[in-house]
Protein backbone atom coordinates (compact mmCIF):
# COMPACT_ATOMS: atom_id res chain seq x y z
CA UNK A 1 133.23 290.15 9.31
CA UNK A 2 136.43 290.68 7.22
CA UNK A 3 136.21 294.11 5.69
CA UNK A 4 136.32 294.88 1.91
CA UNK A 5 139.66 295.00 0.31
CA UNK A 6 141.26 298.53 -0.42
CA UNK A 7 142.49 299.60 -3.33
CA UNK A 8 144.85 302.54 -4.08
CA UNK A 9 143.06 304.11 -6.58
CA UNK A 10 144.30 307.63 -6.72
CA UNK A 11 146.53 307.36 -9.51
CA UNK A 12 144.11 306.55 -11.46
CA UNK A 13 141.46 309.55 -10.75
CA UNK A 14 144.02 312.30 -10.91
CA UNK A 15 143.20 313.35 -13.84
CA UNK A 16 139.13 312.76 -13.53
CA UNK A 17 139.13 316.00 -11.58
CA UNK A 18 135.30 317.07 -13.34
CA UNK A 19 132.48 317.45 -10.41
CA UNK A 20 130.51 313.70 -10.56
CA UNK A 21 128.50 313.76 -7.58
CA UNK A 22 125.02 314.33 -9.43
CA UNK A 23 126.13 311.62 -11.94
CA UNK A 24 124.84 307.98 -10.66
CA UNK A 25 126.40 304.81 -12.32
CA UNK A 26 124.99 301.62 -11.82
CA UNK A 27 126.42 298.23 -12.33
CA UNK A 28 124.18 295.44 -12.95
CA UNK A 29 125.64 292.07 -12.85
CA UNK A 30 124.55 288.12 -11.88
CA UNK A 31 126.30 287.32 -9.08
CA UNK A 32 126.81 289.35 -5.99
CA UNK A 33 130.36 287.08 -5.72
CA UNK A 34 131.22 288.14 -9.28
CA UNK A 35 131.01 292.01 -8.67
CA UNK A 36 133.50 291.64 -5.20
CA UNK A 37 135.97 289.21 -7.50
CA UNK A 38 135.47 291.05 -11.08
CA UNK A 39 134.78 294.65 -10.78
CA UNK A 40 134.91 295.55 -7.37
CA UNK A 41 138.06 297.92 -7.80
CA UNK A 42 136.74 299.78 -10.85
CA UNK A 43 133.59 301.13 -8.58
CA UNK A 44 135.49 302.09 -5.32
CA UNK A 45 137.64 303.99 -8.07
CA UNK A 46 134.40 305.49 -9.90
CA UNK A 47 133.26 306.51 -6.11
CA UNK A 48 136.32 308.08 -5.31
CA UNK A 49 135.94 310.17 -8.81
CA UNK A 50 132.82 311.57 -7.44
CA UNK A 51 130.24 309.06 -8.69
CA UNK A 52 127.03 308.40 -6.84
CA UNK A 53 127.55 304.24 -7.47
CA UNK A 54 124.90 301.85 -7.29
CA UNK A 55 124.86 297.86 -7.74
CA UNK A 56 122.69 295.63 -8.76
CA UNK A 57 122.33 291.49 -8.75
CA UNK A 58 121.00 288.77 -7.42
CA UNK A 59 120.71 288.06 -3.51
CA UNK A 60 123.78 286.29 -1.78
CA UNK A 61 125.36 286.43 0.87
CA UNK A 62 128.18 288.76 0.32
CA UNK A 63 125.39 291.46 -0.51
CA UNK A 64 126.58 293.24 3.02
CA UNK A 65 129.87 293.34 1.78
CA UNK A 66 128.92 295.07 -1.40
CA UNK A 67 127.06 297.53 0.97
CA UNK A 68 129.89 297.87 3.82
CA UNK A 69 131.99 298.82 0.90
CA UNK A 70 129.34 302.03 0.78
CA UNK A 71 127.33 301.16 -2.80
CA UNK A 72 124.02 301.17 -2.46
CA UNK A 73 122.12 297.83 -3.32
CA UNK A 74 119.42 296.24 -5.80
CA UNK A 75 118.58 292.87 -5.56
CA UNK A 76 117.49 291.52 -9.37
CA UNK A 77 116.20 287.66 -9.56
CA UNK A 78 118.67 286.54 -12.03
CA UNK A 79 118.18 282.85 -12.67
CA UNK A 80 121.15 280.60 -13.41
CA UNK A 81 119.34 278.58 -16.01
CA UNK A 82 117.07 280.86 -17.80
CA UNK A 83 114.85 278.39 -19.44
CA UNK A 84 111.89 279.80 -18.23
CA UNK A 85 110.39 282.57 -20.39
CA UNK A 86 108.45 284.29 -17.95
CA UNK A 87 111.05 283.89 -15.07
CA UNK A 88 113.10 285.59 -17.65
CA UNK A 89 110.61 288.38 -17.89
CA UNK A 90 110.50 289.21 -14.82
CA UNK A 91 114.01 289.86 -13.79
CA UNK A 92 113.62 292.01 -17.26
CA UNK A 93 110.80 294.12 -16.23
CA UNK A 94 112.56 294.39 -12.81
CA UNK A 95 115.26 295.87 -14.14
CA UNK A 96 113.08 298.72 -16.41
CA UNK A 97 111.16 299.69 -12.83
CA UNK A 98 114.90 299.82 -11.35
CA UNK A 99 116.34 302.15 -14.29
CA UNK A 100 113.09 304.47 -14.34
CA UNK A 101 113.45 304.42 -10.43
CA UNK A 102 116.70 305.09 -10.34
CA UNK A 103 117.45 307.14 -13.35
CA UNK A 104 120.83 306.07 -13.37
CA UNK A 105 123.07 308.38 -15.95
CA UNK A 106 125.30 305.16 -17.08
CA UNK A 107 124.82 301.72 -16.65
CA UNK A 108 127.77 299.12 -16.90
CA UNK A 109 126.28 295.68 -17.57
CA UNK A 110 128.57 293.08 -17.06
CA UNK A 111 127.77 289.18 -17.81
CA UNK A 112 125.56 287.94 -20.61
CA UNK A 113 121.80 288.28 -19.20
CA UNK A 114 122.93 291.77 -17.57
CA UNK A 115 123.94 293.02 -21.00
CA UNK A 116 120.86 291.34 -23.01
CA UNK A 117 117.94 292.42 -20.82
CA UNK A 118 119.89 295.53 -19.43
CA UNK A 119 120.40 296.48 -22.60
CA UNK A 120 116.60 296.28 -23.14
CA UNK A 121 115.73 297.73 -20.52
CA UNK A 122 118.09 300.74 -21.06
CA UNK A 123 116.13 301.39 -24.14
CA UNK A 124 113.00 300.73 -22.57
CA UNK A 125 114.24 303.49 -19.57
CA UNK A 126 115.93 305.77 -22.31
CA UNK A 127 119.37 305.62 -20.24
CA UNK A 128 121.72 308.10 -21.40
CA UNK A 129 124.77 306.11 -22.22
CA UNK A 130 125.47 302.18 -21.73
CA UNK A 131 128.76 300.01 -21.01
CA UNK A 132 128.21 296.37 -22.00
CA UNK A 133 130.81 294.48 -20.79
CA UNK A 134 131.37 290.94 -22.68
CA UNK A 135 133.33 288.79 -20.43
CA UNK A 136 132.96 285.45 -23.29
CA UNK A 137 130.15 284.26 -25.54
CA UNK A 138 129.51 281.32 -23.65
CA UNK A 139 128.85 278.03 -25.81
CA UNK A 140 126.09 279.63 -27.88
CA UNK A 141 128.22 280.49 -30.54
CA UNK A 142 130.23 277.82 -30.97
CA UNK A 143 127.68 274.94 -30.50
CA UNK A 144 126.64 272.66 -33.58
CA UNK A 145 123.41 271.45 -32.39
CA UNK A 146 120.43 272.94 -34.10
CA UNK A 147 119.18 273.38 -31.12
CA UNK A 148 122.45 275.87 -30.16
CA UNK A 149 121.93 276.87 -33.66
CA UNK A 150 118.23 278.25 -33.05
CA UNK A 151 119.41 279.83 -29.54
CA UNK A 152 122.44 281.33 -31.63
CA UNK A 153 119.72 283.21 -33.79
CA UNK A 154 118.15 284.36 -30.96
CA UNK A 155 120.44 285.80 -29.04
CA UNK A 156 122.00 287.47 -31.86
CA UNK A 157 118.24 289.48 -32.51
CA UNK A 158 118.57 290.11 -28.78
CA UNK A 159 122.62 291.50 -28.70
CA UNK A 160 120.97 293.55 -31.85
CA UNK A 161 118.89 295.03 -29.58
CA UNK A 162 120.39 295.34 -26.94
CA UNK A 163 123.24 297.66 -28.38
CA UNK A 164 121.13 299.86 -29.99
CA UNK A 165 121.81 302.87 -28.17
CA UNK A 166 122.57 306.39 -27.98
CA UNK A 167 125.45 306.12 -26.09
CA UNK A 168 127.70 302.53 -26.55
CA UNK A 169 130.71 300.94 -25.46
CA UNK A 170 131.23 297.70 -25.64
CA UNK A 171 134.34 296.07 -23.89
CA UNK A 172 135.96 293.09 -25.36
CA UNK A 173 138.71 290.95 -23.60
CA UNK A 174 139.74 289.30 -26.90
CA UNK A 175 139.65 289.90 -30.23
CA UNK A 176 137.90 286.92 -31.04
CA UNK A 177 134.54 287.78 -29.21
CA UNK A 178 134.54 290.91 -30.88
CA UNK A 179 135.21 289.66 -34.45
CA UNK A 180 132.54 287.40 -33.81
CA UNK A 181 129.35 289.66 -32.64
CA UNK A 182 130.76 292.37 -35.07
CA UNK A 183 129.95 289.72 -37.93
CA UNK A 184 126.57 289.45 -36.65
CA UNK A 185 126.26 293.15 -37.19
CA UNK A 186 124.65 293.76 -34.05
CA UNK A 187 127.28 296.96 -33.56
CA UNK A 188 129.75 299.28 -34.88
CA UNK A 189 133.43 299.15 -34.80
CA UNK A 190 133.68 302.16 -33.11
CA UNK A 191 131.15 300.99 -30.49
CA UNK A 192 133.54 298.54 -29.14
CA UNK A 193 136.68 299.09 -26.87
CA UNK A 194 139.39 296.52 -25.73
CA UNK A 195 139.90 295.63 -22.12
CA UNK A 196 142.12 292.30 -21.64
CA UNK A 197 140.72 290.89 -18.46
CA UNK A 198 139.50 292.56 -15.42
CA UNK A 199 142.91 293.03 -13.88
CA UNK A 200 145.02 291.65 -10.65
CA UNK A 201 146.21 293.73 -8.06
CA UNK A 202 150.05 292.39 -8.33
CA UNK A 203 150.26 293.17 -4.79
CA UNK A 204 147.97 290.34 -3.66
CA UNK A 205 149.99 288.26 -6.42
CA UNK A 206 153.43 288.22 -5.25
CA UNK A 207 156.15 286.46 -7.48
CA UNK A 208 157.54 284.40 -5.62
CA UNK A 209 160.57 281.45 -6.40
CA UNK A 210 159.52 278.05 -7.29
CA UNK A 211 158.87 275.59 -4.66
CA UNK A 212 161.55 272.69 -4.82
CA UNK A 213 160.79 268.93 -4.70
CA UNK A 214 158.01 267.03 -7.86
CA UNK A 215 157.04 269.62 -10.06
CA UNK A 216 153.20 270.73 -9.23
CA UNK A 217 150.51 271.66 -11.90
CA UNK A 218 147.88 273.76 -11.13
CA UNK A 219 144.27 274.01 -13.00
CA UNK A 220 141.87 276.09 -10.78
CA UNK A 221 138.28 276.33 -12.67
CA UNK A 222 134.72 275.40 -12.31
CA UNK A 223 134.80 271.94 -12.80
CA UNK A 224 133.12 271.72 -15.98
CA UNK A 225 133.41 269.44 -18.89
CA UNK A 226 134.14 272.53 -21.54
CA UNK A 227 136.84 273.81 -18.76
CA UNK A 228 138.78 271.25 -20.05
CA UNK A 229 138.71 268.73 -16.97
CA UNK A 230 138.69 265.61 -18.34
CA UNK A 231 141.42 266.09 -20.60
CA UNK A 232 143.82 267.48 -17.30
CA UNK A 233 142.68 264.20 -16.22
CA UNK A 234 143.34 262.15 -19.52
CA UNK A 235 146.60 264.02 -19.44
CA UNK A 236 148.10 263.46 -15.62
CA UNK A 237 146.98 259.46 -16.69
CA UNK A 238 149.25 259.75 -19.51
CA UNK A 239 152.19 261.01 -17.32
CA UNK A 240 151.99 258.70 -14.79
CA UNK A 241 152.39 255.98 -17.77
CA UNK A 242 154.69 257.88 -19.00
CA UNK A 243 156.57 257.67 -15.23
CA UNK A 244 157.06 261.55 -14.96
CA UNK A 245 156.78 262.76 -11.72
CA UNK A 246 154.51 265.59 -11.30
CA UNK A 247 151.70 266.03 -8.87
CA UNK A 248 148.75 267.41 -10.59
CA UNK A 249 146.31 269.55 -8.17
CA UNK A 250 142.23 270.06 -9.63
CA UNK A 251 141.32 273.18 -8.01
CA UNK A 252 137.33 274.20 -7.59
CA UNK A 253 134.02 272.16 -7.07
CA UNK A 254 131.47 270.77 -9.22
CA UNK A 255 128.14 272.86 -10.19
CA UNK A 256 124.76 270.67 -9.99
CA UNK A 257 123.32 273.61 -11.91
CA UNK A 258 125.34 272.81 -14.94
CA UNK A 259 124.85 270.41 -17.33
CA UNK A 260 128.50 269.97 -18.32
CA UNK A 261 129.63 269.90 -14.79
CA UNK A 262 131.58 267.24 -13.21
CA UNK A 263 129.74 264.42 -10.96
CA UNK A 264 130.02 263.81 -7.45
CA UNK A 265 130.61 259.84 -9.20
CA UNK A 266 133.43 261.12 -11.07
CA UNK A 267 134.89 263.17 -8.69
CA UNK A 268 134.83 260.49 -6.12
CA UNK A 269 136.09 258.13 -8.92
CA UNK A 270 139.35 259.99 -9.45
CA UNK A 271 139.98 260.30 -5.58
CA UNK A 272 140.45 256.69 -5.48
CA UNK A 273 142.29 256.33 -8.52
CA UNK A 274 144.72 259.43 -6.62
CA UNK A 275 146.09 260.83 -10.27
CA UNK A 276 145.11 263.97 -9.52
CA UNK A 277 145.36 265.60 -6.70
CA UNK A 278 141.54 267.29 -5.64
CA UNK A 279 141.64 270.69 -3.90
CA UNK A 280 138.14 271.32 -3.68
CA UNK A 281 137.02 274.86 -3.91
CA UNK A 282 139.80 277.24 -2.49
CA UNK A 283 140.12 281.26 -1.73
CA UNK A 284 144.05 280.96 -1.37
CA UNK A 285 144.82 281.19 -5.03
CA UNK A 286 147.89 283.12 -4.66
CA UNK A 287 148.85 280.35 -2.26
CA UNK A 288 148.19 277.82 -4.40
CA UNK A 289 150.23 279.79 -7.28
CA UNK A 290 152.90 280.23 -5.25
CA UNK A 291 152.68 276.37 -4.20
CA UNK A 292 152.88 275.28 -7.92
CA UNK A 293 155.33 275.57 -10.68
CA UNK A 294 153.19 275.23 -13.70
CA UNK A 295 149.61 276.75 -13.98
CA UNK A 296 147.23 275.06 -16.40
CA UNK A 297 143.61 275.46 -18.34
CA UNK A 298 142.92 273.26 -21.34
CA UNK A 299 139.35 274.94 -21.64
CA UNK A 300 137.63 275.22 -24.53
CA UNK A 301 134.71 277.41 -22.82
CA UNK A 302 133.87 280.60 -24.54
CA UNK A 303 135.95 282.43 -22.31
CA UNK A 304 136.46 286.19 -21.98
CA UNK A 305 140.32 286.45 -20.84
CA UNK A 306 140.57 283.77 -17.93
CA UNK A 307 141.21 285.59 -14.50
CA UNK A 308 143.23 282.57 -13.40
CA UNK A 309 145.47 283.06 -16.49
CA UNK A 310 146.33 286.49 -15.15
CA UNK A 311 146.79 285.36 -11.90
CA UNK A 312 149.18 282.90 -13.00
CA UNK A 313 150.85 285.30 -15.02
CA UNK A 314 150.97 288.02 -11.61
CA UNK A 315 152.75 284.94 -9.78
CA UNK A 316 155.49 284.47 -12.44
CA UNK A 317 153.91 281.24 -13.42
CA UNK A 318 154.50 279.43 -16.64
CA UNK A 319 151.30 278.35 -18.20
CA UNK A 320 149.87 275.78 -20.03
CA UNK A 321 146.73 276.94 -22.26
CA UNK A 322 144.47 275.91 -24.99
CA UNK A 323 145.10 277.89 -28.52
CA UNK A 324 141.25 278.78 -28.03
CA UNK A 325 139.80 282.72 -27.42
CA UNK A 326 140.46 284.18 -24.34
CA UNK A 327 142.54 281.28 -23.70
CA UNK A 328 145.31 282.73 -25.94
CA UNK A 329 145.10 285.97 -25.29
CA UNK A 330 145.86 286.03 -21.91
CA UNK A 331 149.91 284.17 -22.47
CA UNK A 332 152.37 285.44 -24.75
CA UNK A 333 152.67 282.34 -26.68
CA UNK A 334 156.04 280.48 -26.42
CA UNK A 335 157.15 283.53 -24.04
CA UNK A 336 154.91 283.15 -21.08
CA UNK A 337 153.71 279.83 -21.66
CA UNK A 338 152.50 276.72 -24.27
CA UNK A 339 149.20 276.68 -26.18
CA UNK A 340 148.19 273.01 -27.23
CA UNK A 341 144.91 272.26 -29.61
CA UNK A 342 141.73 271.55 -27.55
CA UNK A 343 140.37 268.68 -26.38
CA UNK A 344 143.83 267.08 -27.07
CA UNK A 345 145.20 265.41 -23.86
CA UNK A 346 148.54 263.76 -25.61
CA UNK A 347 149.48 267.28 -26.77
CA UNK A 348 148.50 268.74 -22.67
CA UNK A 349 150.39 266.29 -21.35
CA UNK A 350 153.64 266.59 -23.65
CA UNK A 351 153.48 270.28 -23.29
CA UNK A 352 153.16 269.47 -19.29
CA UNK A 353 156.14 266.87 -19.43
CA UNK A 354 158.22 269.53 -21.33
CA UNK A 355 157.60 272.05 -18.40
CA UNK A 356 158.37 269.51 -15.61
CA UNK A 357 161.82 268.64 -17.52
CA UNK A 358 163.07 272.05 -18.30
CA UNK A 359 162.89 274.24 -15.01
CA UNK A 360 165.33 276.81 -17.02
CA UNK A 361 162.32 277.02 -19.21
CA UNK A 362 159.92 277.51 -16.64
CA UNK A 363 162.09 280.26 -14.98
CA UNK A 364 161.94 281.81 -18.34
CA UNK A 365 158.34 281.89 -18.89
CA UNK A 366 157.57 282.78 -15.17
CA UNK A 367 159.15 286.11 -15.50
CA UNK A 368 157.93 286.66 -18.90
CA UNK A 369 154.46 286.39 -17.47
CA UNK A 370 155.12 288.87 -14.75
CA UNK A 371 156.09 291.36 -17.07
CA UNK A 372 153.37 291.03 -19.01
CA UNK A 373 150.87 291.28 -15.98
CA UNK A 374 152.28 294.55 -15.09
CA UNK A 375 152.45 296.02 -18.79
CA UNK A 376 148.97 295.06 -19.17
CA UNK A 377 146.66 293.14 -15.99
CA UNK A 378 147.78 295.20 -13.35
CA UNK A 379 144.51 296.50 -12.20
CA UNK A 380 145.38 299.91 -11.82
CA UNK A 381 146.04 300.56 -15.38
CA UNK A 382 142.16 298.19 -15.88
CA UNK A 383 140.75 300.48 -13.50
CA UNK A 384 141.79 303.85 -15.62
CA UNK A 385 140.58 302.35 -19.01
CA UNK A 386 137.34 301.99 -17.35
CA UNK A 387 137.14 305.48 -16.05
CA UNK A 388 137.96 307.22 -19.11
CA UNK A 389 135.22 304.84 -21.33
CA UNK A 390 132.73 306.38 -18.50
CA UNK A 391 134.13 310.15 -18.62
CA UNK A 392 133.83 309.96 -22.55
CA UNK A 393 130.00 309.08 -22.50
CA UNK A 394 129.12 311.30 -19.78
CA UNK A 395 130.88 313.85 -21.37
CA UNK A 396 129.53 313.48 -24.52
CA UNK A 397 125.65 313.19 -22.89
CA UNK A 398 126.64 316.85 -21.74
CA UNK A 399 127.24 318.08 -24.92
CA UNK A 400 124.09 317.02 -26.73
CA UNK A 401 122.22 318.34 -23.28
C-alpha cells in the first residue's frame, strides 16, 4: 500500500516548544477521504508538536491510511443524506459516548454535521475548548424554497447551539460565510478566525510552462448541477459555434447520492455529442493542471474557498471563476484570473474565448496566481495558523484551571 504523504512540518512547530503530550486533540470529520485530502498536514504537524491526535469519521477504505499515518481511529455513522431524524441521532449520541470516552482537551470539527452535532455534543461532554471549521454553507442559505427556508431556521437554532461554548474558534475561508452566520447571531466576532482554504503543498504543485498546441480548459468538480456543469457545457457549445478552438476537459464523476448531480443519461449524452472532453474521476490533478492552460469553476455552490482554485493557482494557472463566495476569494480578480456572474454561460464562454486568444494574458495571470499561492495557500503557512488557534485555547483552558 502506498504510504502517507510527508510533510515538512518543522518550521512550523518551532516555536510550539510547550510540553503537549497529555493534551489529546481530536478531529471529527465526514469522510475518511476528506481528512487525508483536507487536513491531513495540520495533524501530522499537531503530532509532531506533542499532541496525543485522534480522528474520527465514517468507515472507508482509506481508514488504514489514517491509522498507518499513527492517529488513532473512531469510526462515527455519518450519513450522506441526513433525512432521517433518528439516523441523525445516533451518529449524535455516538459522538457524546466518544467525547466522554475520550475526554479529548480540543476538538476540531470540520464539515457541516461534524460542527452541528459535535458542537452538541461538546456541550453535552463539557469539552474544554472547540474549533469549528466552516468549509461553505452549503445551499441552505441561499435556497428560496420554503422548504430551504424552514431548514434555514433550523439549522441556524442548531449553529446557535452549537457555538455556545467556553472555548470558540470558528474558521472562515471567506468573508462571506462569516458575514452571513454572524447575522444570524449565532457567535461573536471575536469567536471567528480567517483561514483561506486548507492549503497546497506547492511542492506537489509545480509551475510548470504551458503546454503548446489548442488551448485546454480545465473544470475538475463533483459533477453537480450547482458546480456549475451545465453552464461549462452551455459554454464549450457556444465556442464551438463560435469556431474557437479549445478543448474543454470535465474532470470528476457523477454522485447518485445527490440530487443535483449529473446523470449517467447526460453524461453519456455529451460523450456523443464530444464538446467536452470527459475525464472521469482523476487523482493526477497536478497533471491535469499542468496539461491545461486555463482552469475553470462556474459554481455557484456554497463553497468554502475551492481547493481546485488553489491548486490552479499553485500551477500558475489562469482561472476562470464565478463572482460568487469562496469562488472569489480564492483569484485575485483581473490579476490571477476572470470572475463572470453565475449561471451565465455567454459571459463563461467570452471570458474563456478571451483566455484562449490572449496567451500574453494567460502568462500574466499564471504567475500572478503562483504568487499568490505562496503568499497565502502554501500549506505550511495553513498549517501554523492552525497551530497557534489550538495553542491559544489550550493555553487559555490552563489559565482558568
Amino acid at each position: 500500500m502506498k504510504q502517507p504523504k510527508s510533510y515538512n512540518l518543522n518550521f512550523c512547530i518551532g516555536e510550539f516548544s510547550l510540553t503537549r503530550e497529555s493534551e489529546r486533540i481530536l478531529f471529527v470529520v465526514n469522510t475518511p477521504s476528506f481528512f487525508l485530502s483536507h487536513r491531513l498536514p495540520i495533524a501530522v504537524a499537531a503530532k509532531a508538536a506533542g499532541y496525543d491526535v485522534h480522528v474520527a469519521s465514517a468507515a472507508g477504505k482509506v481508514v488504514k491510511k489514517i491509522q498507518d499515518a499513527g492517529f488513532k481511529h473512531h469510526t462515527i455513522a455519518f450519513a450522506r443524506s441526513g433525512q432521517n431524524p433518528l439516523v441523525e441521532f445516533k451518529t449524535l449520541m455516538q459522538l457524546v459516548k466518544l467525547f466522554h470516552r475520550e475526554k479529548p482537551d480540543l476538538v476540531h470539527l470540520v464539515t457541516i454535521k461534524p460542527v452541528l452535532y459535535g458542537g452538541l455534543a461538546a456541550r453535552i461532554t463539557r469539552i474544554k475548548c472547540v474549533v469549528s471549521a466552516v468549509s461553505g454553507l452549503g445551499t441552505v442559505f441561499v435556497a428560496d424554497l420554503v422548504t430551504a427556508k424552514l431548514r434555514r431556521w433550523l439549522v441556524t437554532r442548531l449553529y446557535t447551539l452549537a457555538f455556545n461554548q467556553k472555548r470558540l474558534a470558528v474558521i472562515f475561508q471567506n468573508p462571506d460565510d462569516r458575514d452571513t452566520l454572524l447575522a444570524t447571531g449565532t457567535l461573536q466576532m471575536t469567536e471567528t478566525r480567517m483561514i483561506r482554504g486548507s492549503g497546497v503543498a506547492l511542492s506537489d504543485y509545480p509551475y510548470l510552462p504551458e503546454p503548446e498546441g489548442k488551448t485546454v480548459v480545465v473544470m475538475a468538480a463533483r459533477l453537480l448541477r450547482d458546480k456549475g456543469v451545465f453552464e461549462f457545457v452551455g459554454a464549450a457549445n457556444i465556442l464551438r459555434e463560435r469556431g474557437v478552438e479549445v478543448d474543454m476537459r470535465l474532470i470528476g464523476s457523477s454522485d447518485p447520492g445527490n440530487p443535483t448531480s449529473v446523470t449517467d443519461t447526460e453524461l453519456e449524452r455529451w460523450e456523443e455529442e464530444g464538446v467536452v472532453t470527459l475525464m472521469g474521476y482523476r487523482t493526477d490533478i497536478a497533471h491535469q493542471y499542468a496539461s491545461a492552460n486555463v482552469v475553470c469553476l462556474p459554481s455557484y455552490y456554497g463553497e468554502g474557498l475551492p481547493k481546485c482554485l488553489v491548486e490552479a493557482a499553485a500551477c500558475g494557472r489562469a482561472v476562470v471563476a464565478t463572482n460568487h463566495p469562496g469562488c472569489r476569494d480564492a483569484i485575485r480578480p483581473d490579476e490571477s484570473g476572470l470572475l463572470v456572474p453565475i449561471k451565465n454561460k455567454v459571459a463563461l464562454a467570452d471570458a474563456i474565448q478571451q483566455l484562449v486568444e490572449s496567451p500574453e494574458l494567460r502568462q500574466r495571470m499564471g504567475e500572478a496566481g503562483r504568487v499568490l499561492a505562496e503568499e497565502v495557500f502554501a500549506i505550511e503557512k495553513v498549517v501554523d495558523q492552525h497551530l497557534r488557534i489550538y495553542e491559544e485555547l489550550l493555553d487559555d483552558a490552563h489559565k482558568q484551571v
